[in-house]
Protein backbone atom coordinates (compact mmCIF):
# COMPACT_ATOMS: atom_id res chain seq x y z
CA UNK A 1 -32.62 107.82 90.34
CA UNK A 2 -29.89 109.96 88.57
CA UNK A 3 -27.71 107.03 87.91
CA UNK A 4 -30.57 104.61 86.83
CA UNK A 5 -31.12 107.31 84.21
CA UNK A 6 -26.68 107.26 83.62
CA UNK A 7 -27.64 103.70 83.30
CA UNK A 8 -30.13 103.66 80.58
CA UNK A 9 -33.10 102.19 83.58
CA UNK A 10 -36.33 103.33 82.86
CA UNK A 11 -38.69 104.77 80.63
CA UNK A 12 -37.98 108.28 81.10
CA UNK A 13 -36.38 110.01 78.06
CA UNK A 14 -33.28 110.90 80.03
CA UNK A 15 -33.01 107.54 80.66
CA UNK A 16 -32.12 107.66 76.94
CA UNK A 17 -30.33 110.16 76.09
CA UNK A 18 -28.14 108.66 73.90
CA UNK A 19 -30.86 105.74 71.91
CA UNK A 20 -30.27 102.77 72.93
CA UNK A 21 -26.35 102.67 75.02
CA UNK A 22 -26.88 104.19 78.22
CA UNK A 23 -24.34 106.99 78.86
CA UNK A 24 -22.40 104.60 81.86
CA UNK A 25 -22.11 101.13 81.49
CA UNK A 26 -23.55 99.21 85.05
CA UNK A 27 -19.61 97.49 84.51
CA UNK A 28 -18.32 101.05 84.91
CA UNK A 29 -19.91 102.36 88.00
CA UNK A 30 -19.70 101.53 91.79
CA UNK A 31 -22.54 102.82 93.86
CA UNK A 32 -21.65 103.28 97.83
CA UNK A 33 -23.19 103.73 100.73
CA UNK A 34 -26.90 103.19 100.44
CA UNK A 35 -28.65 102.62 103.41
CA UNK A 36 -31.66 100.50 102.40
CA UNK A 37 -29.72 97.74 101.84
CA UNK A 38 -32.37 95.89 104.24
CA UNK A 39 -35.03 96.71 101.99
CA UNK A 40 -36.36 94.49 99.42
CA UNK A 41 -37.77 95.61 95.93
CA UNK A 42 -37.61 95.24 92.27
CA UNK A 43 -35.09 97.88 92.25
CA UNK A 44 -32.48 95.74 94.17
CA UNK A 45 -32.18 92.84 91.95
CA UNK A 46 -31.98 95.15 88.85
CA UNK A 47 -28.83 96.45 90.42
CA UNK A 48 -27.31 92.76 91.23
CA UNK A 49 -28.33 91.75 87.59
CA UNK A 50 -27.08 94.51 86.23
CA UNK A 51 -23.25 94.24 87.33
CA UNK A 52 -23.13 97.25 88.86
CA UNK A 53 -20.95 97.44 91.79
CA UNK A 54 -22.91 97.96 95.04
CA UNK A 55 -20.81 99.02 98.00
CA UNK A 56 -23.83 99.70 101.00
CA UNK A 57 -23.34 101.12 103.87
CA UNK A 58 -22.94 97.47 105.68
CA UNK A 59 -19.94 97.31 103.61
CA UNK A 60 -18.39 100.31 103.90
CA UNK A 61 -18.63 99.64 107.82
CA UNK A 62 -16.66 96.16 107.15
CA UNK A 63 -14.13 97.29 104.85
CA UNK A 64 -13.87 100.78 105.97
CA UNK A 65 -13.46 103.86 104.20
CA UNK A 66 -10.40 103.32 102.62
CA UNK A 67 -11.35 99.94 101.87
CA UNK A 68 -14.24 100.86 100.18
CA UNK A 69 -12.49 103.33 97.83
CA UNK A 70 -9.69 100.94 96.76
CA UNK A 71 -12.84 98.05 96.03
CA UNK A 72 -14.26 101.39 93.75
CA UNK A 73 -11.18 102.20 92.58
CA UNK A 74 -10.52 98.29 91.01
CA UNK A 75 -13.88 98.68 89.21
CA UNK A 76 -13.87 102.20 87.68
CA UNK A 77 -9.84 103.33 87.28
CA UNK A 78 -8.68 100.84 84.69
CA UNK A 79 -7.00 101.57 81.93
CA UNK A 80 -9.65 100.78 79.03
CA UNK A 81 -11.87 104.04 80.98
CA UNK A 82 -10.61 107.27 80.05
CA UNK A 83 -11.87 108.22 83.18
CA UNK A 84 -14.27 108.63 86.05
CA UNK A 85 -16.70 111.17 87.66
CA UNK A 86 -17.79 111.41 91.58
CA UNK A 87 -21.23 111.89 92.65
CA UNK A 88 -22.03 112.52 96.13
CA UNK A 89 -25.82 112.49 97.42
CA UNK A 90 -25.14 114.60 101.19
CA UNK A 91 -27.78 112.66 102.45
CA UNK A 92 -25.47 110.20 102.70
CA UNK A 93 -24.36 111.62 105.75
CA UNK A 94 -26.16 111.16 108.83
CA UNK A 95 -28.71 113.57 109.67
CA UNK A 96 -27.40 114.60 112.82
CA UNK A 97 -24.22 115.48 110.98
CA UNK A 98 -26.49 117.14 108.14
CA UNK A 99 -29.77 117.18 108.41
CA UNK A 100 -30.38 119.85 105.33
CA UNK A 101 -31.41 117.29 102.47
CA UNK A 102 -34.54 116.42 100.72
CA UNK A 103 -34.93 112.86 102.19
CA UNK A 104 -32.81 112.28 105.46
CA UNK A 105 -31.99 108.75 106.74
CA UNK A 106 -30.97 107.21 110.26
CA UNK A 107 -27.76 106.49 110.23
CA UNK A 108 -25.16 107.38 107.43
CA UNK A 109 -21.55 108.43 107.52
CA UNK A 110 -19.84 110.98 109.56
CA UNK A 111 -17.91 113.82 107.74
CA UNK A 112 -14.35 112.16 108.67
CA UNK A 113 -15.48 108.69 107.05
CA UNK A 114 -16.73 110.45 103.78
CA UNK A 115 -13.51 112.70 103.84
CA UNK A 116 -11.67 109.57 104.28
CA UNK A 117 -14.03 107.81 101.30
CA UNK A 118 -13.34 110.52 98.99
CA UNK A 119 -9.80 111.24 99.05
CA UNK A 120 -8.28 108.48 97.65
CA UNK A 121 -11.12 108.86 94.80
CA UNK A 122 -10.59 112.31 93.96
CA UNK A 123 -6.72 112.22 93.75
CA UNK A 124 -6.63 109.27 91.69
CA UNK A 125 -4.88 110.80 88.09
CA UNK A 126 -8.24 109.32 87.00
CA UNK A 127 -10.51 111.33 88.25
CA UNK A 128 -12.58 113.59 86.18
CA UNK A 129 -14.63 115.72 88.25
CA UNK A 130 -16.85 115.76 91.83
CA UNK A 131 -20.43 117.02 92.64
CA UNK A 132 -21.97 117.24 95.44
CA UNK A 133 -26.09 117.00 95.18
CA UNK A 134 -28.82 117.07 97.82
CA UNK A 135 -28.19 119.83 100.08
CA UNK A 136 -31.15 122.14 100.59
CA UNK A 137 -30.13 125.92 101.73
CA UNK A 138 -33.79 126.07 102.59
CA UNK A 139 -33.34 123.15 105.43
CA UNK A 140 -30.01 125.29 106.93
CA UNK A 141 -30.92 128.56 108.42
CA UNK A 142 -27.75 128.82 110.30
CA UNK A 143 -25.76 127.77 107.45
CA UNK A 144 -23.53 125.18 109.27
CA UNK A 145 -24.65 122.28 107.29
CA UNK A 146 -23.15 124.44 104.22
CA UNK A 147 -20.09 124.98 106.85
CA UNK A 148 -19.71 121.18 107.15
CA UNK A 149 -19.89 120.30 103.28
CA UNK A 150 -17.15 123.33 102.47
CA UNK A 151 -15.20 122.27 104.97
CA UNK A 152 -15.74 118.57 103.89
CA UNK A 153 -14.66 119.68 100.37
CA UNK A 154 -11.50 121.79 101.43
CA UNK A 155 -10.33 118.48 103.45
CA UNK A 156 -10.74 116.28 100.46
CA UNK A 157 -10.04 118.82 97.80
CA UNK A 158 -7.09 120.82 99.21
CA UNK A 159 -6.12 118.66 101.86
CA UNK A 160 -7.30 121.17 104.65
CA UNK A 161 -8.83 120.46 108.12
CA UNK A 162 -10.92 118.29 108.82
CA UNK A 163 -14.57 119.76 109.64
């Protein structure tokens, strides 16, 4: 939902922040690893019409990690974009990897696969920034889901250990 608003979709005045241009052009955005790619909706062919790049999890298994980064690296670090900025949903992990997010799926990466996603992304000179959404405290008594994601971001960050 967050980047159909960065898009301009919808009716929703964030959707419009900016009047009519939406504040990320379709052309300069990749979105990977969704998991309802098997799903059919609306929703889906306004993201193939739109040019957006859609990377699902079905691809990122063919490609790979790595793969999957360079592909999103071709479409958002050229040289006319001053820039680009990572969002990560966490539910984009499997649940049994992190089950502490509003709207867990089957399936999903594992912590070494989104390590190995991310890094090439986040030490491209182009990169801007990284957040990291969807983790709910309130889901993690224990804590070790917030374990896994700091330990996720030290790997990727500061090239620690993996978690």
């Amino acid at each position: 939902m967050c980047l159909g608003f960065a898009l301009g979709r919808g009716d929703a005045p964030l959707a419009h922040l900016t009047g009519d241009e939406p504040l990320v052009r379709a052309a300069d955005a990749a979105l990977i690893a969704r998991r309802d790619d098997a799903e059919q909706g609306a929703w889906q062919d306004a993201v193939r019409a739109s040019g957006l790049l859609d990377l699902p999890d079905r691809v990122v298994r063919e490609r790979g990690p790595t793969g999957t980064a360079r592909a999103a690296l071709e479409r958002i670090a050229r040289p006319d974009l001053a820039g680009f900025w990572i969002h990560v949903d966490a539910d984009v992990l499997d649940p049994a990897v992190l089950p502490a997010v509003d709207s867990p799926e089957p399936g999903g990466l594992q912590l070494n696969e989104l390590a190995d996603l991310l890094t090439p992304l986040v030490r491209h000179p182009g990169a801007i920034g990284l957040e990291l959404t969807i983790y709910d405290p309130a889901l993690d008594p224990d804590r070790s889901g917030a374990e896994r994601l700091a330990g996720l971001l030290d790997r990727v960050l500061a090239g620690g250990a993996a978690g």
